[in-house]
C-alpha atoms as a PDB file:
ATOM      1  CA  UNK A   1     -27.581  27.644  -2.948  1.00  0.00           C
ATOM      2  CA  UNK A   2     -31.031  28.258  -2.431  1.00  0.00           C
ATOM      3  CA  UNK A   3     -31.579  31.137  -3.880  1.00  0.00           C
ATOM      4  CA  UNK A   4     -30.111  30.023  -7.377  1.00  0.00           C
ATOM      5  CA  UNK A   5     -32.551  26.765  -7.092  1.00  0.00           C
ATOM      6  CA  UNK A   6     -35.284  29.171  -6.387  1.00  0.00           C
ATOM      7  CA  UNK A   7     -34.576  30.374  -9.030  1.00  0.00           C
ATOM      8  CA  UNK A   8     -33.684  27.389 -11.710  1.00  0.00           C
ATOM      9  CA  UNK A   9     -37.462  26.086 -10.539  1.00  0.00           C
ATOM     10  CA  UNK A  10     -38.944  28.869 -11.939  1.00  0.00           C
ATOM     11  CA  UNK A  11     -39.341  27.305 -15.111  1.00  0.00           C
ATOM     12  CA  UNK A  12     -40.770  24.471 -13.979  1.00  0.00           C
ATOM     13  CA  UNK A  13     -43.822  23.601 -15.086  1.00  0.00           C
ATOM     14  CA  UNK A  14     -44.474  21.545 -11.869  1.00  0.00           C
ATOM     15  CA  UNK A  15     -42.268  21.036  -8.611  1.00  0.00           C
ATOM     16  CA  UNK A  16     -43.473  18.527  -6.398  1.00  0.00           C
ATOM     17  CA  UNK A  17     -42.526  18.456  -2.824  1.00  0.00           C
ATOM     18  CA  UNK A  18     -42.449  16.519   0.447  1.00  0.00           C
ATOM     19  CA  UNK A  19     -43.480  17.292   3.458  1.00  0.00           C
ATOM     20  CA  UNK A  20     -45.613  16.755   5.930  1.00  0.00           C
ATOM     21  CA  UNK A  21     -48.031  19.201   7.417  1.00  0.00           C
ATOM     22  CA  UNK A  22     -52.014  19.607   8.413  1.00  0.00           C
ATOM     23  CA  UNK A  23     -54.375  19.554   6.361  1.00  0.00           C
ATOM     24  CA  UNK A  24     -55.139  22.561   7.105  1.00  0.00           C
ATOM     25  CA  UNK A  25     -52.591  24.674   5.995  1.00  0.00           C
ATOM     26  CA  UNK A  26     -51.829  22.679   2.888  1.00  0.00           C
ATOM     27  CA  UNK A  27     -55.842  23.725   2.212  1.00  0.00           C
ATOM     28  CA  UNK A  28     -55.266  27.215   2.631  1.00  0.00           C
ATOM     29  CA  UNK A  29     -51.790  27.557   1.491  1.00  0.00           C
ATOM     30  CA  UNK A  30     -52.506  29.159  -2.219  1.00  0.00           C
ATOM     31  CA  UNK A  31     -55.143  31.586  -0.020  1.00  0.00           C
ATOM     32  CA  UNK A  32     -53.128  34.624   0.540  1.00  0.00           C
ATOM     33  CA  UNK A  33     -55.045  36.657   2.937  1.00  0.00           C
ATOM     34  CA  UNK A  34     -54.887  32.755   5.116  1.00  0.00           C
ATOM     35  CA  UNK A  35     -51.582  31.856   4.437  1.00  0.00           C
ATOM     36  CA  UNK A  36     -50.480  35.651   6.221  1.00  0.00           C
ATOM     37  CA  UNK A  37     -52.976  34.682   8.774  1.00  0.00           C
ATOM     38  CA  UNK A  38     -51.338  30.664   9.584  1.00  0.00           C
ATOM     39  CA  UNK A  39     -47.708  32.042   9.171  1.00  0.00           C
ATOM     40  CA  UNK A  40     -48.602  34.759  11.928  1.00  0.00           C
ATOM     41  CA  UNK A  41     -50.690  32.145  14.015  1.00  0.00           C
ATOM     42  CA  UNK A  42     -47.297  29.950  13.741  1.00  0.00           C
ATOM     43  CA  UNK A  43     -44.975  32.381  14.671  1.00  0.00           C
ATOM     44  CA  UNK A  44     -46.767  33.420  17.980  1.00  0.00           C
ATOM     45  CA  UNK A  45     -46.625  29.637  18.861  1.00  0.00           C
ATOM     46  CA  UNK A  46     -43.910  27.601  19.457  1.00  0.00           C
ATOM     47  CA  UNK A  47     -42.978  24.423  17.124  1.00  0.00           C
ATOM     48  CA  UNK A  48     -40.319  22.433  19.066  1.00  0.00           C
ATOM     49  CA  UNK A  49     -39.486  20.056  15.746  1.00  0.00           C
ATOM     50  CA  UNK A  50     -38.902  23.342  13.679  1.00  0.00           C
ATOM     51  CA  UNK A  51     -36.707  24.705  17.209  1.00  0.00           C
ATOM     52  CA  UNK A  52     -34.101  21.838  16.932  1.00  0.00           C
ATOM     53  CA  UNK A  53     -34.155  22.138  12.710  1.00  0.00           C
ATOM     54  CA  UNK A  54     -33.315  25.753  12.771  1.00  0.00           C
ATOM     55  CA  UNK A  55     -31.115  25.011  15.761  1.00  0.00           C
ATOM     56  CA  UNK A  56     -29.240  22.320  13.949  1.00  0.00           C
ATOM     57  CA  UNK A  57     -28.916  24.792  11.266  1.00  0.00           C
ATOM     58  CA  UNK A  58     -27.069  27.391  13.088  1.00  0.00           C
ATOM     59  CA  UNK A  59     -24.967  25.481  14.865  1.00  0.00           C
ATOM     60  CA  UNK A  60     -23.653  23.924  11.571  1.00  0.00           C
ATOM     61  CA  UNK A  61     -24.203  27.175  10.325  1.00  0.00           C
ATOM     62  CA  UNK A  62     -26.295  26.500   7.382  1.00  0.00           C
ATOM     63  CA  UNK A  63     -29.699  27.838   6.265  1.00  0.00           C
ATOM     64  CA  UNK A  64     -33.056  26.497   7.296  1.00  0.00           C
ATOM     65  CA  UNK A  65     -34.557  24.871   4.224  1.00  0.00           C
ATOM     66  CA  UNK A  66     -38.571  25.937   5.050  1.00  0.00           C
ATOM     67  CA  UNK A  67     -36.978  29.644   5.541  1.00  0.00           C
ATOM     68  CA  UNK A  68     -35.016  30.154   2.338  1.00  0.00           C
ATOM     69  CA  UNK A  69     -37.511  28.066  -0.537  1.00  0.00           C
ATOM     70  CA  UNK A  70     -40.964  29.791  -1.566  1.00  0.00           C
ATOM     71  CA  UNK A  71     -43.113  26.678  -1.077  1.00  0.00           C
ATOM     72  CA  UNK A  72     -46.283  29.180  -2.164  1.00  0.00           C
ATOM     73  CA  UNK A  73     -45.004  29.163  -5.902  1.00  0.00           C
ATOM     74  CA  UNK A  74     -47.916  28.650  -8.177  1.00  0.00           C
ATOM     75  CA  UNK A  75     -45.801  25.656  -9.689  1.00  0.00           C
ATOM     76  CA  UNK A  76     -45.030  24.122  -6.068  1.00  0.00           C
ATOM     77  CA  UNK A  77     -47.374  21.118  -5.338  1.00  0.00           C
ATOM     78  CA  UNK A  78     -47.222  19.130  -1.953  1.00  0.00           C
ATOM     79  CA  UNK A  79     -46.868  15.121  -3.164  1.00  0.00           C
ATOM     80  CA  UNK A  80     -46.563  13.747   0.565  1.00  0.00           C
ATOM     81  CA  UNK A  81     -48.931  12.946   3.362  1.00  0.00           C
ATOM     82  CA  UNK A  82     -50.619  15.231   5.856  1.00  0.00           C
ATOM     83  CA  UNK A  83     -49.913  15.158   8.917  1.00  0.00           C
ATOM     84  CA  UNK A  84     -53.131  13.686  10.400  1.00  0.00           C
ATOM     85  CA  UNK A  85     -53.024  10.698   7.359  1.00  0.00           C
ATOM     86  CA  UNK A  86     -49.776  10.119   8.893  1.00  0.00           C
ATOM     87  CA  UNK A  87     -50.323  10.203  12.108  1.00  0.00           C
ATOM     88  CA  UNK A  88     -53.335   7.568  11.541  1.00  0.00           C
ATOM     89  CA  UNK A  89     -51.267   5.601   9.665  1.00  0.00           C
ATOM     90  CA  UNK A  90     -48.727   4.650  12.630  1.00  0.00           C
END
């Protein structure tokens, strides 16, 4: 499934998406040579919220969403908050 969306969005002039992360990575996340540098931070440290999501996908044995989509695309433009606008905003 995702691989064949991957693909249809290609074409797309301009896919926004939703989700919520720091401002920090969403700053960096068109920098190459950064985004290597954050995904190897991330996987050295342990994220508890994406634990239980790739949990829950296992179990029900689907695939993890974040792990199968490119969000780098050049056409791929986060259209939610970040995560410390959202956190002030509750």
């Amino acid at each position: 499934y995702f691989a064949t969306l991957q693909k249809d969005l290609e074409s797309y002039d301009c896919i926004l998406y939703e989700m919520v992360a720091s401002r920090e990575s969403l700053e960096n996340r068109r920098n190459k040579i950064t985004t290597k540098r954050l995904k190897s931070a991330r996987s050295k440290g342990f994220n508890i919220l994406g634990f239980i999501q790739r949990q829950m996908a296992r179990v029900l044995s689907l695939d993890f969403q974040l792990d199968c989509l490119d969000y780098e695309s050049r056409n791929w433009f986060h259209a939610d908050l970040d995560y410390e606008t959202f956190k002030s905003l509750q």
